[in-house]
C-alpha atoms as a PDB file:
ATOM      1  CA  UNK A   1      -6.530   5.985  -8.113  1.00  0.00           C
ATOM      2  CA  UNK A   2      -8.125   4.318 -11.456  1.00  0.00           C
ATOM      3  CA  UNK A   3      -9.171   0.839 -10.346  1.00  0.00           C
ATOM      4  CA  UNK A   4      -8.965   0.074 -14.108  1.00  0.00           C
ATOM      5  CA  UNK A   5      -5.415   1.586 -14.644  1.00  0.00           C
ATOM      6  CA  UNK A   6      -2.446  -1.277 -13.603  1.00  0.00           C
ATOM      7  CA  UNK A   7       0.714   1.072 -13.768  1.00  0.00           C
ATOM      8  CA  UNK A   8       1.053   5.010 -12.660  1.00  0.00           C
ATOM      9  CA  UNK A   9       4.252   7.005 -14.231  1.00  0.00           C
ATOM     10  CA  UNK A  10       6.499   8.093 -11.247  1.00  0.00           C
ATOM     11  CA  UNK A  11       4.967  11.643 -11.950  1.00  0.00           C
ATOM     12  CA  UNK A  12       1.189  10.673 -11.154  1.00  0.00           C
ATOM     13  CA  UNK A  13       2.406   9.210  -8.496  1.00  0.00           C
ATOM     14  CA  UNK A  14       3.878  12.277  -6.926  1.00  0.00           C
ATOM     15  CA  UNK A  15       0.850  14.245  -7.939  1.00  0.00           C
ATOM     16  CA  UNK A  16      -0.833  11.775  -5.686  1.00  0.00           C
ATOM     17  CA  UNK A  17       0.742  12.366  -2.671  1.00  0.00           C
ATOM     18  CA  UNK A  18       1.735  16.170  -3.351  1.00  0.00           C
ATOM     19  CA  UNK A  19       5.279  15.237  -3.214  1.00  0.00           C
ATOM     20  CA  UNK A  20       8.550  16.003  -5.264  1.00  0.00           C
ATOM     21  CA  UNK A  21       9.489  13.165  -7.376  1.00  0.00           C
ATOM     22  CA  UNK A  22      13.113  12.948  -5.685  1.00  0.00           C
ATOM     23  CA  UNK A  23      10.901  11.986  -2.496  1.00  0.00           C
ATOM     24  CA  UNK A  24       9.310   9.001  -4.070  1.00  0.00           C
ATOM     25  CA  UNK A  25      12.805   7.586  -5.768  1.00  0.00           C
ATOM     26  CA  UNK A  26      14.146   8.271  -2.431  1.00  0.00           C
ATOM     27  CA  UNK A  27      11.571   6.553  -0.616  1.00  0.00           C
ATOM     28  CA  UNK A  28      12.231   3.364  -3.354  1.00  0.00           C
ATOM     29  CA  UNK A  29      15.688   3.307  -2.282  1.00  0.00           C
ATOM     30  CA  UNK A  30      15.012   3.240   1.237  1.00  0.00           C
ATOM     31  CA  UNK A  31      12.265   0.638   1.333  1.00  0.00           C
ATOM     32  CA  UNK A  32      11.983  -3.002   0.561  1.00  0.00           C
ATOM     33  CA  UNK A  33       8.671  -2.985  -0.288  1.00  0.00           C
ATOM     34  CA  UNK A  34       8.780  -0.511  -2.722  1.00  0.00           C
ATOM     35  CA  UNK A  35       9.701  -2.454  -5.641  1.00  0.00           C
ATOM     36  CA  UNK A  36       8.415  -0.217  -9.149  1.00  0.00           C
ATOM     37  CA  UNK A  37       8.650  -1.966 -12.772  1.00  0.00           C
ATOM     38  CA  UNK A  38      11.061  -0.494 -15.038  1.00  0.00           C
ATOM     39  CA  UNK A  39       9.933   0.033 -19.086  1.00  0.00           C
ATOM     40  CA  UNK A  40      12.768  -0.916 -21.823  1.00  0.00           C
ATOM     41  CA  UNK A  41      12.930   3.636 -21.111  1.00  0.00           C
ATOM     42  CA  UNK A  42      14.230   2.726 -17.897  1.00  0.00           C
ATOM     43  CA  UNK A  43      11.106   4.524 -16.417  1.00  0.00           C
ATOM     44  CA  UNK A  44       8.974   3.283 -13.010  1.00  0.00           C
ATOM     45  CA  UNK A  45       5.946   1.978 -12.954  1.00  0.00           C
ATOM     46  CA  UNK A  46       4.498   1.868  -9.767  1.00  0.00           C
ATOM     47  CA  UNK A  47       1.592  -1.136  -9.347  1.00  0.00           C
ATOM     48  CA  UNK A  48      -1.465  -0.090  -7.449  1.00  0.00           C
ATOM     49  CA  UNK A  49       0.397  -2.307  -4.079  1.00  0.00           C
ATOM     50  CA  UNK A  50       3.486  -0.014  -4.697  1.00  0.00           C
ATOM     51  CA  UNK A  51       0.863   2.952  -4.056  1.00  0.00           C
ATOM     52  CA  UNK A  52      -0.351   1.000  -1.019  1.00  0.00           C
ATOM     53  CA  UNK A  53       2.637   0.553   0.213  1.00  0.00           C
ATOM     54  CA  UNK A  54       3.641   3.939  -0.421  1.00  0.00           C
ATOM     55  CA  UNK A  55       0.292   5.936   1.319  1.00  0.00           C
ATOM     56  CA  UNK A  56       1.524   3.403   4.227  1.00  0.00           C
ATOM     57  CA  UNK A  57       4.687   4.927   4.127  1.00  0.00           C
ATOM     58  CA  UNK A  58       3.342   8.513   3.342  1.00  0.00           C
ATOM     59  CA  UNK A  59       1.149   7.967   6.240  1.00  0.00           C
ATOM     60  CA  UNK A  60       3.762   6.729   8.956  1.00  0.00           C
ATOM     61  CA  UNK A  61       6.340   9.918   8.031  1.00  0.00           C
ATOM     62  CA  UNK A  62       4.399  12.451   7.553  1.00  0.00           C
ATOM     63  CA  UNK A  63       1.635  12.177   9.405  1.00  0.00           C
ATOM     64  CA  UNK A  64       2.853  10.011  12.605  1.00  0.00           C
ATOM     65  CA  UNK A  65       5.829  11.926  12.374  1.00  0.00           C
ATOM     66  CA  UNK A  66       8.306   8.671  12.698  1.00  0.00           C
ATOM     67  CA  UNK A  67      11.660   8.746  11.179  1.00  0.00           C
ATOM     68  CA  UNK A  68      12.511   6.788   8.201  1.00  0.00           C
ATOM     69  CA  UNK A  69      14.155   4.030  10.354  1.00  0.00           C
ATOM     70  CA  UNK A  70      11.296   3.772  12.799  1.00  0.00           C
ATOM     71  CA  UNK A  71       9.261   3.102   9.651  1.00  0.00           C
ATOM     72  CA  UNK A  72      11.564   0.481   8.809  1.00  0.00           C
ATOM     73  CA  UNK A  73      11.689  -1.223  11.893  1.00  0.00           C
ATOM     74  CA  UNK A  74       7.722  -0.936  12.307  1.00  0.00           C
ATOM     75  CA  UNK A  75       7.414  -2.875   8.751  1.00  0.00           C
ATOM     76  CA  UNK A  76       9.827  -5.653   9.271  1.00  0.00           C
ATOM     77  CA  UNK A  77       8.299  -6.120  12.846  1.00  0.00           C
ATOM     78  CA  UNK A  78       4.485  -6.677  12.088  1.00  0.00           C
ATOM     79  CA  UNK A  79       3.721  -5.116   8.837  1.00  0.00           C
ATOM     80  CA  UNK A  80       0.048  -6.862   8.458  1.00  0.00           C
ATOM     81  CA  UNK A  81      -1.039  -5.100  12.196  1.00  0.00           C
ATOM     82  CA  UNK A  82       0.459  -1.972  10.574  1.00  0.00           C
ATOM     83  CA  UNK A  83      -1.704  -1.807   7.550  1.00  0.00           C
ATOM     84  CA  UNK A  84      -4.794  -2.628   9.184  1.00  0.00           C
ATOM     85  CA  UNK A  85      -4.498  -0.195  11.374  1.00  0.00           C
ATOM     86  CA  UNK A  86      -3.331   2.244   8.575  1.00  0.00           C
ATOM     87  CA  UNK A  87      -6.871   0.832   6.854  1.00  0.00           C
ATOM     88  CA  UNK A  88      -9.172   1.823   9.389  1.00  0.00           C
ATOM     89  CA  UNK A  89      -7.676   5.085   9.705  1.00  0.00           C
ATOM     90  CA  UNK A  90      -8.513   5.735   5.962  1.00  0.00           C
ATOM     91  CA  UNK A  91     -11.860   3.966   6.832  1.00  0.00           C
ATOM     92  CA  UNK A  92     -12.595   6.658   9.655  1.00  0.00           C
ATOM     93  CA  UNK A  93     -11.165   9.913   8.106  1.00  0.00           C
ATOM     94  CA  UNK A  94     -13.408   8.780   4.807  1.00  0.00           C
ATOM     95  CA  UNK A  95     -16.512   8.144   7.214  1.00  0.00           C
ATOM     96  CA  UNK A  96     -15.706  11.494   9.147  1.00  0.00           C
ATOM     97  CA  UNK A  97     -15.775  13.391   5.951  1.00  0.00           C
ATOM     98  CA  UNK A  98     -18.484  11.752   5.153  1.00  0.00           C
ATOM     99  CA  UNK A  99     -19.906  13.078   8.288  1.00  0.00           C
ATOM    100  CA  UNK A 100     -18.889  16.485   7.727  1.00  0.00           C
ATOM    101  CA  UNK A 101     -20.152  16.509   4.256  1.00  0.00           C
ATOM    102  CA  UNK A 102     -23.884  15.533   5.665  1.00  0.00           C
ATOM    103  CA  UNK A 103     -23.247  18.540   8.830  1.00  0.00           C
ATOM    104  CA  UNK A 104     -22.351  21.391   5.818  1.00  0.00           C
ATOM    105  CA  UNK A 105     -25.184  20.346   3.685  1.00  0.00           C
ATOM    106  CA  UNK A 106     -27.890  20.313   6.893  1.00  0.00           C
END
């Protein structure tokens, strides 16, 4: 992501999480917190918290493997507890690669 940039096209967004746009509009439909802008074009355009929200999401289907209403339930429960642990998961897989990076180049 492009600290700078403040809106990503539907598309980039896709290409971010190597997933078919119909996935991401589906994904919109099915969550709450997913809420993109819309252009006078009608087009989304997803905020930098909608891509948050969405690696959260990304994260708790397709890598937990939980079903789309076990997502659900686990963000209207205690979505704050589920972020931070979704954040130091990113924080450990960056620092193991990290780690790996340093091993390889040994």
């Amino acid at each position: 992501m492009n600290p700078d940039k403040l809106y990503y096209s539907i598309g980039e967004v896709a290409e971010m999480f190597d997933v078919n746009v119909s996935l991401i509009r589906y994904w919109e439909n099915q969550f709450d917190v997913l809420k993109p802008k819309k252009n006078k074009k009608g087009n989304r355009m997803f905020t930098p918290e909608d891509i948050d929200n969405l690696h959260l999401i990304y994260h708790l289907v397709k890598e937990k493997r939980l079903t789309l209403e076990g997502v659900k339930l686990k963000l209207k429960e205690n979505k704050t507890a589920t972020m931070q642990n979704f954040e130091i998961v990113k924080k450990l897989k960056t620092i193991k690669s990290m780690l790996l990076e340093i091993r390889d180049s040994i």
